[in-house]
Each structure stands twice: as structure tokens, then as C-alpha cells.
N, C-alpha and C. Protein backbone atom coordinates (compact mmCIF):
# COMPACT_ATOMS: atom_id res chain seq x y z
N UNK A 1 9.75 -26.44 -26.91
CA UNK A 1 10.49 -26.80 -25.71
C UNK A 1 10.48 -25.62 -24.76
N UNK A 2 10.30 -26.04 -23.78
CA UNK A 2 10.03 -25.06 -22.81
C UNK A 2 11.29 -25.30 -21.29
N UNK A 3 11.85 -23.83 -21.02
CA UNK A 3 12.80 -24.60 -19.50
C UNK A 3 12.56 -23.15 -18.85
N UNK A 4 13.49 -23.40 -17.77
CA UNK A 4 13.29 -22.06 -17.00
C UNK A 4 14.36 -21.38 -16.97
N UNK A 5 15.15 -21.16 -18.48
CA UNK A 5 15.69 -20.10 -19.23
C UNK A 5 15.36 -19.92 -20.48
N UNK A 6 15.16 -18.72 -20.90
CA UNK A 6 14.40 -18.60 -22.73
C UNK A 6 16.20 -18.72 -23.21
N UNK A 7 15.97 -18.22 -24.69
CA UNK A 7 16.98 -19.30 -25.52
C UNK A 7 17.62 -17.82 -25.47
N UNK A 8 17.48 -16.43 -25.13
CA UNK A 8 18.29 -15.14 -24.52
C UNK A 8 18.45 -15.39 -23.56
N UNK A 9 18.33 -15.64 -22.66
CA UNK A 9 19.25 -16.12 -21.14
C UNK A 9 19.93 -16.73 -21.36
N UNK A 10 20.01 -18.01 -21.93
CA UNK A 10 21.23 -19.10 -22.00
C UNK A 10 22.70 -17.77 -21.66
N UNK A 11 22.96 -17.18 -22.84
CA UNK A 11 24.67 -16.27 -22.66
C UNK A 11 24.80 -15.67 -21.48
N UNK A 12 23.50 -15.31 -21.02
CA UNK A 12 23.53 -14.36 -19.73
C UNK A 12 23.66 -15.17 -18.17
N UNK A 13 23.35 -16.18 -18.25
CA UNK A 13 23.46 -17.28 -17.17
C UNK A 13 24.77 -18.23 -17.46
N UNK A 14 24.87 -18.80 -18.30
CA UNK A 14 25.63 -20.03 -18.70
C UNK A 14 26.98 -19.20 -19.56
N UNK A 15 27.98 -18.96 -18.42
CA UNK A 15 28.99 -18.27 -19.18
C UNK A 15 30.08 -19.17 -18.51
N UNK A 16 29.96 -20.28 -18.36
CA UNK A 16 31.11 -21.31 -17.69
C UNK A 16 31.47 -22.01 -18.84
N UNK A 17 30.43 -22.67 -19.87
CA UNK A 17 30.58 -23.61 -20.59
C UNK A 17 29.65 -23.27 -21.62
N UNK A 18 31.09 -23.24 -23.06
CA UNK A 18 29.84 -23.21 -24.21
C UNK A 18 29.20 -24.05 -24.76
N UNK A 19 28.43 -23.96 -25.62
CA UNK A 19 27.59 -24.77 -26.61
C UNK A 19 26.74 -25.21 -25.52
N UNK A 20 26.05 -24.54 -24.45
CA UNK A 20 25.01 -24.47 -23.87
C UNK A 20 23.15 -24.52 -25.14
N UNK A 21 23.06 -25.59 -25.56
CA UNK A 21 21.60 -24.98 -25.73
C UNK A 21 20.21 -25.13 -25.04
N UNK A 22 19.18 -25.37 -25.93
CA UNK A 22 17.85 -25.01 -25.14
C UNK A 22 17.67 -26.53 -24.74
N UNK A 23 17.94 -27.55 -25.67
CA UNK A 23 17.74 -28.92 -24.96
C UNK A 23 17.91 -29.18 -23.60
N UNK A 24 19.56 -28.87 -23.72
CA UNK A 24 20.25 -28.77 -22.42
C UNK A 24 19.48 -28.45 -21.41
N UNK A 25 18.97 -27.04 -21.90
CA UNK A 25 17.84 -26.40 -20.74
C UNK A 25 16.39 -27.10 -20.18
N UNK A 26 16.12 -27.28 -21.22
CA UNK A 26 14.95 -28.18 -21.01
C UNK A 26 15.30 -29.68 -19.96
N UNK A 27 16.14 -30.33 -20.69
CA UNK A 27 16.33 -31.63 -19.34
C UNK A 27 16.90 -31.06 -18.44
N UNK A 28 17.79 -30.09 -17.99
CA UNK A 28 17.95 -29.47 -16.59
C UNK A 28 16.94 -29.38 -15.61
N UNK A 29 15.87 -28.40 -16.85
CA UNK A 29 14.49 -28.19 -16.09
C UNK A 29 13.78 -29.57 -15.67
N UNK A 30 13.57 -30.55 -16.33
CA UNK A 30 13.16 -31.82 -16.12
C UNK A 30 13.62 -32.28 -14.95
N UNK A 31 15.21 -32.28 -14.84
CA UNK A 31 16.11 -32.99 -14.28
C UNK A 31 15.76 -32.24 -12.49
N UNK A 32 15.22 -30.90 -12.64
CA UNK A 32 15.02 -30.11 -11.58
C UNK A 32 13.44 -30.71 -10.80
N UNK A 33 12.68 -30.48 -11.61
CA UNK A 33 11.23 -30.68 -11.37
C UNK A 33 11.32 -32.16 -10.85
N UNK A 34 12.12 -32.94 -11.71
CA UNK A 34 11.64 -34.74 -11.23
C UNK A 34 12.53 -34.65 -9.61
N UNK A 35 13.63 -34.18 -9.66
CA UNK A 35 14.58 -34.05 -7.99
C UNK A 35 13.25 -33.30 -6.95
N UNK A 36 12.74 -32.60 -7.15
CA UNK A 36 12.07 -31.57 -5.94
C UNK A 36 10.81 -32.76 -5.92
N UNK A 37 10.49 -33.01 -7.21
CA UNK A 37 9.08 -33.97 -6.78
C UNK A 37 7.72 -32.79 -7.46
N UNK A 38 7.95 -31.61 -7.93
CA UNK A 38 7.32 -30.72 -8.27
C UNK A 38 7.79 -29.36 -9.57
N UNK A 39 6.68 -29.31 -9.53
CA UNK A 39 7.23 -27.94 -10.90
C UNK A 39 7.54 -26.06 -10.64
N UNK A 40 8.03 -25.37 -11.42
CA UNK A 40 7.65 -24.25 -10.75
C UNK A 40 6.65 -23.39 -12.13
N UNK A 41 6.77 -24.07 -13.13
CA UNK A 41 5.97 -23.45 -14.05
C UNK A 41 4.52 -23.47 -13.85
N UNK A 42 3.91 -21.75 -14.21
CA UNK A 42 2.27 -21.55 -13.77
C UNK A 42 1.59 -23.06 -13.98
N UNK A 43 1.08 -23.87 -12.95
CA UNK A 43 0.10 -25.12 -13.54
C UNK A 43 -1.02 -24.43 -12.63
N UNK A 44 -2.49 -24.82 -13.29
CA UNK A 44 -3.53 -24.78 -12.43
C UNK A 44 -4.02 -26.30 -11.55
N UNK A 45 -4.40 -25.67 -10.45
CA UNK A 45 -4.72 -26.72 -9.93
C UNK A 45 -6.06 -26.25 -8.83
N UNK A 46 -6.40 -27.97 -8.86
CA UNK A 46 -8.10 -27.77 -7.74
C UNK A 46 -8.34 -28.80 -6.34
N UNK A 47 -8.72 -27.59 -5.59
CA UNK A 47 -8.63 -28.27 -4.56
C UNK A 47 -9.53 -28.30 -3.61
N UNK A 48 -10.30 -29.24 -2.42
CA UNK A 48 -11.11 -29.13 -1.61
C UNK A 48 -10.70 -28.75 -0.36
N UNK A 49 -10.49 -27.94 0.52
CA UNK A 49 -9.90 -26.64 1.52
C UNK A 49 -11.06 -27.12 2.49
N UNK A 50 -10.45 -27.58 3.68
CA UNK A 50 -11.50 -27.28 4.94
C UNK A 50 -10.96 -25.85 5.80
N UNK A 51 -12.08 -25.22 5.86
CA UNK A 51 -11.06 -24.03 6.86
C UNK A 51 -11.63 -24.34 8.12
N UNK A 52 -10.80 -23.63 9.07
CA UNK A 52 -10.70 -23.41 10.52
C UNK A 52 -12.13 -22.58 11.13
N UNK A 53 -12.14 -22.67 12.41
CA UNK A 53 -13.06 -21.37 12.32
C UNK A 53 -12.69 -20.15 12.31
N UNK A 54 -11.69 -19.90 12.46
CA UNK A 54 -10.68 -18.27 12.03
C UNK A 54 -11.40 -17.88 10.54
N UNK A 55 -11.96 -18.82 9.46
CA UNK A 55 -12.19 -19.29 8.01
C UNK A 55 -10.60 -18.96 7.67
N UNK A 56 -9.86 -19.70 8.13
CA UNK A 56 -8.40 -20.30 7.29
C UNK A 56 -8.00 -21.38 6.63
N UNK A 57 -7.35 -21.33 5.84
CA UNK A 57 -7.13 -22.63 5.06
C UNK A 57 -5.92 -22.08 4.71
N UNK A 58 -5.12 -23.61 4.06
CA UNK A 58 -4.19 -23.63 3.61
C UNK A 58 -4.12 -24.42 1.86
N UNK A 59 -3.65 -24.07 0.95
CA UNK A 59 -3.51 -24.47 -0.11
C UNK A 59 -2.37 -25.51 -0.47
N UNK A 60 -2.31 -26.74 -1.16
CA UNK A 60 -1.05 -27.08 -1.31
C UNK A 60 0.20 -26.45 -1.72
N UNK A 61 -0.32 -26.26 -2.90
CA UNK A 61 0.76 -25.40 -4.04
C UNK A 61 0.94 -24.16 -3.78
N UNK A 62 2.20 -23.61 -3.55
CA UNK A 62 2.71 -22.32 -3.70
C UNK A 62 3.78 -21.91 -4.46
N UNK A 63 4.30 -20.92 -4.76
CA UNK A 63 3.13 -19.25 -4.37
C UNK A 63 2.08 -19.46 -5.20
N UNK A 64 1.19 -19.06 -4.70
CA UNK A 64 0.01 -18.91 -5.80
C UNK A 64 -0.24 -17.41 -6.54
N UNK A 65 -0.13 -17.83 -7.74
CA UNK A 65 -0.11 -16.60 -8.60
C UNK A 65 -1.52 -16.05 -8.65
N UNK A 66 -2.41 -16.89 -8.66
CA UNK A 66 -3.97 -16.13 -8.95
C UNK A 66 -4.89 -17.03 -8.48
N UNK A 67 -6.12 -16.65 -7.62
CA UNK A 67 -7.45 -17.62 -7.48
C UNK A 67 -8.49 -17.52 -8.43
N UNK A 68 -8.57 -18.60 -9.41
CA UNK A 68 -9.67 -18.10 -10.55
C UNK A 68 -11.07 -18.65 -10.32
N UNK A 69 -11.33 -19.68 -9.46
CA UNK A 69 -12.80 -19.43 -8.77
C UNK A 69 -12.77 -20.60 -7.10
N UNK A 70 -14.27 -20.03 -6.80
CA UNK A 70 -14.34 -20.54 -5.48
C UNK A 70 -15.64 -21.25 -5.51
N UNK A 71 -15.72 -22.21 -4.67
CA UNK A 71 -17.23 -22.54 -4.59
C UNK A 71 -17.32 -23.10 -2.87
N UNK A 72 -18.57 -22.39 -2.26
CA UNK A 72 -18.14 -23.05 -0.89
C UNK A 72 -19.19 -24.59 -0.79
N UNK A 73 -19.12 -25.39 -0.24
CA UNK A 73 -19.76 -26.58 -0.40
C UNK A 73 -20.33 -26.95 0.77
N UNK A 74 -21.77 -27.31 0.87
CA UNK A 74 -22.56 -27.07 2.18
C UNK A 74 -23.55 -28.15 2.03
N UNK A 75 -24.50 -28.71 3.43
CA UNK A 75 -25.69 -29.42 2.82
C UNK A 75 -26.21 -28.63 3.82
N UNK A 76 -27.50 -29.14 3.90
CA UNK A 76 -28.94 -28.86 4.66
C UNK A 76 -29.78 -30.05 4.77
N UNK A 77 -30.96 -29.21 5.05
CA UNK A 77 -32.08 -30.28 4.92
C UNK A 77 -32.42 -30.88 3.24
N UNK A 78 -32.36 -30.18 2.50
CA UNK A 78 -32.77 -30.07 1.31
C UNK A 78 -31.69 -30.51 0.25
N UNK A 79 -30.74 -31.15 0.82
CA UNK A 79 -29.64 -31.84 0.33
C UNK A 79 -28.50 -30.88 -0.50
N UNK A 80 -26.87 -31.17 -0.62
CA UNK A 80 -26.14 -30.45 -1.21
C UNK A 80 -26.04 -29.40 -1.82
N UNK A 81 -25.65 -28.09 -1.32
CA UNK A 81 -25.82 -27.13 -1.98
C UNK A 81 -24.43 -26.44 -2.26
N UNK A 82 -23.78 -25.92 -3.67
CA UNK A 82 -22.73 -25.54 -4.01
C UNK A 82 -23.21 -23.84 -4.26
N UNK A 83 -21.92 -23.15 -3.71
CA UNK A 83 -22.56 -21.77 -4.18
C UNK A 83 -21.48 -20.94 -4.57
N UNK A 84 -21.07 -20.48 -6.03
CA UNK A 84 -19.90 -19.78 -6.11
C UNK A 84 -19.49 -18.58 -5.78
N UNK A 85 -18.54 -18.35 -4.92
CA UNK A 85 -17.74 -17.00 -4.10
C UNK A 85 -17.48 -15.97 -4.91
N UNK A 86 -16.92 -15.12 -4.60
CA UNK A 86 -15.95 -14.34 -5.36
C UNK A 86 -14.51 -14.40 -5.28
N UNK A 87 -13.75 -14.69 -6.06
CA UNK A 87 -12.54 -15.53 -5.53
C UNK A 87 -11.44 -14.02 -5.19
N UNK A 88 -12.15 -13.00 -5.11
CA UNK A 88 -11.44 -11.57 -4.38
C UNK A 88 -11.46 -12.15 -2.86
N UNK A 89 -12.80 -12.57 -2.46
CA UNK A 89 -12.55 -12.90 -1.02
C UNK A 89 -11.56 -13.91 -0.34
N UNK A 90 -11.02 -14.22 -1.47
CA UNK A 90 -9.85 -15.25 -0.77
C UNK A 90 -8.91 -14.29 -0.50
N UNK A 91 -8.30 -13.42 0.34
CA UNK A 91 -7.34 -13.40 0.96
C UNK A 91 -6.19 -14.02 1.05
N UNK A 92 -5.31 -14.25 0.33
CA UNK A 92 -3.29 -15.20 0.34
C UNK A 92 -2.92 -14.08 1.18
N UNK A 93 -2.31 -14.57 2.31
CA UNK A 93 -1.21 -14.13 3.32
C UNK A 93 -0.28 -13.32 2.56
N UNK A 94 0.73 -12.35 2.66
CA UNK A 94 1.49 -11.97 2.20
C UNK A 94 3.24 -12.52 1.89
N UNK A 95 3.12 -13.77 2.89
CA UNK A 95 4.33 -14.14 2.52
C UNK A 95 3.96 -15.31 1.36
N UNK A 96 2.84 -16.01 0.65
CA UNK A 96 2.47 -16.60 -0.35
C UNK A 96 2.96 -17.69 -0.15
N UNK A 97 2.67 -18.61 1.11
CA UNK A 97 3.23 -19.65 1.24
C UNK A 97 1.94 -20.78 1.20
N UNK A 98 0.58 -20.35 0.60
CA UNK A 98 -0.45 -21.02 0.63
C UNK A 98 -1.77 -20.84 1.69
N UNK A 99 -1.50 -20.22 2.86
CA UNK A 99 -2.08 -19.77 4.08
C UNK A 99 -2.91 -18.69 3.46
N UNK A 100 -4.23 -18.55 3.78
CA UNK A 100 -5.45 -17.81 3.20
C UNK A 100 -6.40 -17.49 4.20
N UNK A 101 -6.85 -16.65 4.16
CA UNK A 101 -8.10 -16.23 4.80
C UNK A 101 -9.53 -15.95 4.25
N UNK A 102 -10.67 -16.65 4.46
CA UNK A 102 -11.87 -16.01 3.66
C UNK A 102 -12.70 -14.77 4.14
N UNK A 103 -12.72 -13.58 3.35
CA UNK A 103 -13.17 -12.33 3.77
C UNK A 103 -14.47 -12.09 3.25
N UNK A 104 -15.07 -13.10 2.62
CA UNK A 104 -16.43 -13.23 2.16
C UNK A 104 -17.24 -12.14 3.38
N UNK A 105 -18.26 -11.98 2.96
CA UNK A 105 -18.95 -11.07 3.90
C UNK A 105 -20.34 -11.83 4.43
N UNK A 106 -20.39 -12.50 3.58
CA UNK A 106 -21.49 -13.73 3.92
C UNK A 106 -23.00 -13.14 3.14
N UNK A 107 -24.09 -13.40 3.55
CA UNK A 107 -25.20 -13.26 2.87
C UNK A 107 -25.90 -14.50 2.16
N UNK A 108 -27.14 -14.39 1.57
CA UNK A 108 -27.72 -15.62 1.17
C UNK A 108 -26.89 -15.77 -0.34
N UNK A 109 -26.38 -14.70 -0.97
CA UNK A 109 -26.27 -14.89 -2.28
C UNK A 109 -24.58 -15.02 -2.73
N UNK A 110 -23.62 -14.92 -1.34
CA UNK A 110 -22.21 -15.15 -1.54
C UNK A 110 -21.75 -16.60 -0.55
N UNK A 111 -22.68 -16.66 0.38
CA UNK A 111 -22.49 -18.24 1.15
C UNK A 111 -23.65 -19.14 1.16
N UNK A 112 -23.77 -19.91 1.31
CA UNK A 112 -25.12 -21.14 1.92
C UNK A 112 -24.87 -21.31 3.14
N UNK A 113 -25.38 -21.45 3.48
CA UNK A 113 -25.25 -21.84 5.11
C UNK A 113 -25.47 -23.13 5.43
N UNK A 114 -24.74 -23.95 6.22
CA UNK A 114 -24.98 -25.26 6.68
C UNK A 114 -25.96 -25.27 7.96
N UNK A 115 -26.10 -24.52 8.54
CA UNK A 115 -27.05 -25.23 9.50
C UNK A 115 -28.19 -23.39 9.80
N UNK A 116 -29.17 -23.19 8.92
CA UNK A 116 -30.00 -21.94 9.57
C UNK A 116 -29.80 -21.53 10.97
N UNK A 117 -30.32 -22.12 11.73
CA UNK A 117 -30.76 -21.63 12.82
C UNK A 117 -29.17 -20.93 13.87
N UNK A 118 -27.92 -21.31 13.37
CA UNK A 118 -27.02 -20.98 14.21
C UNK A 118 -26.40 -20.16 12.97
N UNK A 119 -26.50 -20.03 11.89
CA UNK A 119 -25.82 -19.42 11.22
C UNK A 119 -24.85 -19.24 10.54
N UNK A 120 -24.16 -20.49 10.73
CA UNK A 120 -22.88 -21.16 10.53
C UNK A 120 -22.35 -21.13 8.99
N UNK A 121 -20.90 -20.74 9.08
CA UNK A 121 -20.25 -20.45 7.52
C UNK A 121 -20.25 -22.37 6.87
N UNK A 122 -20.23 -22.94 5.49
CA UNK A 122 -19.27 -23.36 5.38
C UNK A 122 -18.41 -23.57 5.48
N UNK A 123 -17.29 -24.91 6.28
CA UNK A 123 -16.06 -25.46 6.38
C UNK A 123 -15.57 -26.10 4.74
N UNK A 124 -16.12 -26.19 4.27
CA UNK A 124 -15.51 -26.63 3.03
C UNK A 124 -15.36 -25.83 1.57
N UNK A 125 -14.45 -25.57 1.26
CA UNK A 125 -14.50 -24.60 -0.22
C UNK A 125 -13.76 -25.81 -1.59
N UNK A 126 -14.28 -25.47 -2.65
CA UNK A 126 -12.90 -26.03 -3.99
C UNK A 126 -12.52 -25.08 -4.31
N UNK A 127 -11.31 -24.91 -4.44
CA UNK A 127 -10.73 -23.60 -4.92
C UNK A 127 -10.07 -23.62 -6.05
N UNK A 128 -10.17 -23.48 -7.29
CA UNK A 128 -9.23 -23.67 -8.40
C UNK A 128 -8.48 -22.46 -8.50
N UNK A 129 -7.19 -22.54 -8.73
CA UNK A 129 -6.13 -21.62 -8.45
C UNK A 129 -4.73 -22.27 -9.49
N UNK A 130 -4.33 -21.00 -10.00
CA UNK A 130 -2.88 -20.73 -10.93
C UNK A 130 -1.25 -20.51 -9.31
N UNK A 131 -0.69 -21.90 -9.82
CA UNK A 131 0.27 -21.70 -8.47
C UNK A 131 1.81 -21.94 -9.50
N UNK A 132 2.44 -21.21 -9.10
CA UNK A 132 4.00 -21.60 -9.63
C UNK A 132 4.59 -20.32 -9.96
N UNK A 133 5.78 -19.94 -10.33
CA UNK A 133 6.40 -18.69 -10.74
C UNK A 133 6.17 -17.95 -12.09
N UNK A 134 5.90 -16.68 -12.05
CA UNK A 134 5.89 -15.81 -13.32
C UNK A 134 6.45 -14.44 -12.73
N UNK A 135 7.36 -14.00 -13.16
CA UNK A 135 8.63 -14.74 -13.89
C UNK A 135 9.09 -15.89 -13.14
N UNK A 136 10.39 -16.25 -13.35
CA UNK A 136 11.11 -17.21 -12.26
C UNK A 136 12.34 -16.66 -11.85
N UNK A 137 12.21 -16.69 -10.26
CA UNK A 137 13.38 -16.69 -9.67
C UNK A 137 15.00 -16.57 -10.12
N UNK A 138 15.98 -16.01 -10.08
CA UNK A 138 17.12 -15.99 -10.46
C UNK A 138 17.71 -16.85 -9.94
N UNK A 139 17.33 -17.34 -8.78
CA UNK A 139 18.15 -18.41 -8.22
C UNK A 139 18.02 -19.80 -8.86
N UNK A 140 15.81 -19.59 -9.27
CA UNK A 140 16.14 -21.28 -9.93
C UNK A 140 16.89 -21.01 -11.72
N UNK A 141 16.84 -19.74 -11.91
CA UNK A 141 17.44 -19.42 -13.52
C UNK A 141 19.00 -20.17 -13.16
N UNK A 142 19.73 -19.93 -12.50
CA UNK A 142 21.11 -20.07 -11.79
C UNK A 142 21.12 -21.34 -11.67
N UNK A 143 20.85 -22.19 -11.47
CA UNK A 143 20.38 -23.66 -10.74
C UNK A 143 20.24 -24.36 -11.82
N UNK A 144 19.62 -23.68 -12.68
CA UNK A 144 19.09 -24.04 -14.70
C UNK A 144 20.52 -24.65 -14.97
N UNK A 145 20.71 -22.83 -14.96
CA UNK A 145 22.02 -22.98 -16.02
C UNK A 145 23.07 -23.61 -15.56
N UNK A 146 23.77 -23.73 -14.42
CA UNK A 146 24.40 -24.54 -13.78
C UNK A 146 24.27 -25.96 -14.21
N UNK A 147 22.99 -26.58 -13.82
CA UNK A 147 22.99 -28.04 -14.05
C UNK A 147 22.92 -28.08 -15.45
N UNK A 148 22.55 -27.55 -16.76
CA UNK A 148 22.32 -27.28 -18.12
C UNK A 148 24.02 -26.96 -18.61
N UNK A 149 25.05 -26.23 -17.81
CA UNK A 149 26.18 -26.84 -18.61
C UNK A 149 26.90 -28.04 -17.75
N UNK A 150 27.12 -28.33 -16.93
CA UNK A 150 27.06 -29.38 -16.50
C UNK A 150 26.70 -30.65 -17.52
N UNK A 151 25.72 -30.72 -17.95
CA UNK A 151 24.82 -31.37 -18.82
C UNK A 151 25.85 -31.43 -20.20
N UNK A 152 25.81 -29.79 -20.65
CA UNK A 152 26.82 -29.95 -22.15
C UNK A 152 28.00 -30.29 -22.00
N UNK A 153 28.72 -30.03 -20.70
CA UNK A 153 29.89 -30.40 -20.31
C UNK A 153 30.35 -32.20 -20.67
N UNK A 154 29.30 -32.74 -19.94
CA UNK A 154 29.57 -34.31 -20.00
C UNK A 154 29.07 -34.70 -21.53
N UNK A 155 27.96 -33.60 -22.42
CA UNK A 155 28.02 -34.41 -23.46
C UNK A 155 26.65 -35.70 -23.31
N UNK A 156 26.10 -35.75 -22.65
CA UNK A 156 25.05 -36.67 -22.06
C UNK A 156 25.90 -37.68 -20.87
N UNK A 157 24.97 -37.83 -19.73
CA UNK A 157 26.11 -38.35 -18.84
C UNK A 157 25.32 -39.30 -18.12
N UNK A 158 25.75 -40.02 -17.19
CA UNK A 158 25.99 -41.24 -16.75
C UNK A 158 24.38 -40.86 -15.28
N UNK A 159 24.21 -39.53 -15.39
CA UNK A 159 22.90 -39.80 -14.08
C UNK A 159 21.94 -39.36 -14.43
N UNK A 160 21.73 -39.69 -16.14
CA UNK A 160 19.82 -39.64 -16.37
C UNK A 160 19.90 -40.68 -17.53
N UNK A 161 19.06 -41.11 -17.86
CA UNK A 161 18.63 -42.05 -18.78
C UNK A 161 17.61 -40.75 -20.28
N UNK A 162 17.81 -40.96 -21.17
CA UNK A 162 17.07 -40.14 -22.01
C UNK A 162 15.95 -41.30 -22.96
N UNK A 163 14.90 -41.00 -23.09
CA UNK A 163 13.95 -41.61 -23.99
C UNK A 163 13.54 -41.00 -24.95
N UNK A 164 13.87 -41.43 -26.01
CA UNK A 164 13.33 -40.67 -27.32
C UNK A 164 11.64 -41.00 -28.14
N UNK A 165 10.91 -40.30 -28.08
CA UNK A 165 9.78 -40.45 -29.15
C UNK A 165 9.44 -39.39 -29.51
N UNK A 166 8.04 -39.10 -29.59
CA UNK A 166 7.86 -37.59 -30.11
C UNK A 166 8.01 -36.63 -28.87
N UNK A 167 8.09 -37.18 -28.02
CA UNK A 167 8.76 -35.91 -26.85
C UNK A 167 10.01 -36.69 -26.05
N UNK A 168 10.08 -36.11 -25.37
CA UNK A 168 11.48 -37.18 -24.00
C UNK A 168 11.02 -36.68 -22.53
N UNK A 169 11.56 -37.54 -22.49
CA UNK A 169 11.64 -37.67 -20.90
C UNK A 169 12.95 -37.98 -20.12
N UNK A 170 13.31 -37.56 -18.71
CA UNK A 170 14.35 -37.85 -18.86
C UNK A 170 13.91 -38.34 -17.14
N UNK A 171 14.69 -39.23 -16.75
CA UNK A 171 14.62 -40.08 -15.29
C UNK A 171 15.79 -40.01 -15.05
N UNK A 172 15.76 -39.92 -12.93
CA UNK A 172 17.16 -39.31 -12.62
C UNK A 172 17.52 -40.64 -12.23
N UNK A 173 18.90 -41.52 -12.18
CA UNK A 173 19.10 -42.50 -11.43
C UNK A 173 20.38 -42.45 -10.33
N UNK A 174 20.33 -40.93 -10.65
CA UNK A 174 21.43 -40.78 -9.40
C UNK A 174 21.63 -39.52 -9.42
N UNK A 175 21.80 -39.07 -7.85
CA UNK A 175 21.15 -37.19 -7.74
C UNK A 175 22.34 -36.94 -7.40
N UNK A 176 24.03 -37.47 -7.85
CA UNK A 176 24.71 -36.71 -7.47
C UNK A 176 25.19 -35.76 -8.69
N UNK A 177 25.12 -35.96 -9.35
CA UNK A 177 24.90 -34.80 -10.26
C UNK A 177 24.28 -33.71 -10.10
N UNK A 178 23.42 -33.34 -9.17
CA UNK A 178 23.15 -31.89 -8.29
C UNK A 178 24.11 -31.85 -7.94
N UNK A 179 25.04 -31.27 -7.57
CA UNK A 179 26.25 -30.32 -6.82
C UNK A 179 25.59 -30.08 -5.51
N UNK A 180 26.24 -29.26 -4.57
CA UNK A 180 25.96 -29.13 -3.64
C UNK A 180 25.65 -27.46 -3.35
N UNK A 181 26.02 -26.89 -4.36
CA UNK A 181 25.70 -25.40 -4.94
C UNK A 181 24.30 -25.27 -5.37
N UNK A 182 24.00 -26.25 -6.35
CA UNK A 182 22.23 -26.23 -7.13
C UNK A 182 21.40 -26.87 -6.51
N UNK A 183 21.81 -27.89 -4.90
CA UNK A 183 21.00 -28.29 -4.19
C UNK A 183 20.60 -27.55 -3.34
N UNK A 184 21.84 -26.42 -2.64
CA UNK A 184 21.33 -24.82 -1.87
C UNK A 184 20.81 -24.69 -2.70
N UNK A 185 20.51 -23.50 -4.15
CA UNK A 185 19.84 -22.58 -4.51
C UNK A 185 18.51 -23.56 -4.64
N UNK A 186 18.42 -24.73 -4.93
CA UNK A 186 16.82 -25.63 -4.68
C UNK A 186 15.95 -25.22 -3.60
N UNK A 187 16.89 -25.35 -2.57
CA UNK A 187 16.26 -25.54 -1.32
C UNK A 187 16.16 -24.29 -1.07
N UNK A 188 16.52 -23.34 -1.67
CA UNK A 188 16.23 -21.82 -0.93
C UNK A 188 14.67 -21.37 -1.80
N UNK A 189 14.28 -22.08 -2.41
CA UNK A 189 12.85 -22.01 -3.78
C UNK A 189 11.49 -22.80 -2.58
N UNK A 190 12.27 -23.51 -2.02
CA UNK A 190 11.04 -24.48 -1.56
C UNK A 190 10.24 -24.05 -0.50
């Protein structure tokens, strides 16, 4: 089971309400990820990026923790040609909100070129990239533990449904059970 407090945080966060455990934590975390519509744990993900002619692009997922490869995607006369980058030349903005720049230097053996005679970069890249928090935030740790005793508080409660098999799942059917405290510290993550 995995949440976004280890089973040593629980005492250090969750000092409102005891008999806080990791379950707890875990459907919090659930209970968090299914409300935003998204996760914050490292997932990889791949994507097809048109850039600008600035060569900017934007990524869905942020922050992005790491770019682990690039390929820019081009045709010609001679039909489709894929050619892999160095994913150093991706450039992430410094505020890590997905906004990138390509610093490629160009050449026959780091770009293809779409059209010879003018010289022209690739508009299209796939970029596979590691996006989500390592560590995590104190605010969403706070937000955890909050909705996680909350959770032990009621004992299982009346605004998620729980499914049991070899894993669970848990579905929200009513978001007032966010507070209006763990819906700020949400929205200050996004």
C-alpha cells in the first residue's frame, strides 16, 4: 500500500486523531487523486509536443521530474523519418509548470529536417518523461493526513463507497467531505 505519507509520518502529521493508519492513508490518497482528476505520484508518461517556432512546447503533466527520451518526428521525400534527441536538450522552464524549450543544436545526426532546401527544424517531438512529486509537498502530506483522520474519525463514512477484492478502490459520491481547509491546500498543488 502506497499513500502520500509513509507509515513514520502518520504521528508526525496526524496528531488530531488517533488510530490513524496506513489504510486510512492510502484511501485519503485515493480519495485525493480521484477529487483533482490526477495523481501526484512519479508516473511516466508519453507524449506528441508540437512546438512553436520559438521551438517551445508545452507538456501536459507537471512538474516534471525527468525527460528520459526524445524523438523528433519529420517526413521528406523519402517518407517518415524518426530521429532520437538528447533529452539534455529539452530545456523545462524553471518554474516546472510543463513549458520547455528545445536547445538541440541541430545537425544531420541530432535533427532530420523536414524540408532540405529551407532548413527547417521539426515541429513535432514524442517526449517520454517522469512527471509528479519526489518527495511530496507538505502541503499535500497535510491534506493526507487531514482527510486520513477525518476518515478514522467517522470509522468509514457516508462519502465514499469501498470495494473489496484483491485490491480496493474507493469512489467519491460526495466531495463534501473535503473541508474547505484540504480543498485550499489542493488547490495551492495544482
Amino acid at each position: 500500500m502506497e499513500g502520500y505519507l509513509t507509515e513514520e509520518e502518520i504521528p508526525i502529521y496526524c496528531t488530531s486523531v488517533d488510530g490513524v493508519t496506513m489504510t486510512d492513508v492510502v484511501i485519503a490518497s485515493d480519495l485525493i487523486d480521484g477529487y483533482l482528476g490526477r495523481t501526484f505520484k512519479p508516473t511516466e508518461f508519453s507524449e506528441r509536443i508540437k512546438l512553436d517556432r520559438r521551438r517551445r512546447g508545452k507538456l501536459k503533466h507537471s512538474p516534471v521530474i525527468d525527460v528520459k527520451k526524445a524523438v523528433s518526428k519529420s517526413a521528406n521525400l523519402f517518407g517518415n523519418i524518426d530521429a532520437e534527441l538528447n533529452p539534455l536538450d529539452i530545456d523545462l522552464d524553471p518554474e516546472n509548470d510543463g513549458y520547455f524549450t528545445y536547445i538541440g543544436r541541430g545537425g544531420i545526426f541530432s535533427v532530420v529536417y523536414t524540408d532540405l532546401p529551407k532548413r527547417r527544424m521539426p515541429m513535432i517531438f514524442e517526449i517520454t518523461y517522469v512527471a509528479g512529486y519526489d518527495p511530496y509537498p507538505s502541503a499535500l502530506k497535510t491534506a493526507t493526513a487531514m482527510l486520513a483522520q477525518n476518515i478514522a474519525q467517522a470509522q468509514g463514512f457516508a462519502g465514499a463507497k469501498k470495494l473489496t477484492s484483491l485490491d480496493f478502490s474507493v469512489e467519491m459520491t460526495n466531495d463534501s467531505f473535503f473541508t474547505t481547509d484540504i480543498k485550499n491546500l489542493l488547490r495551492s498543488l495544482v
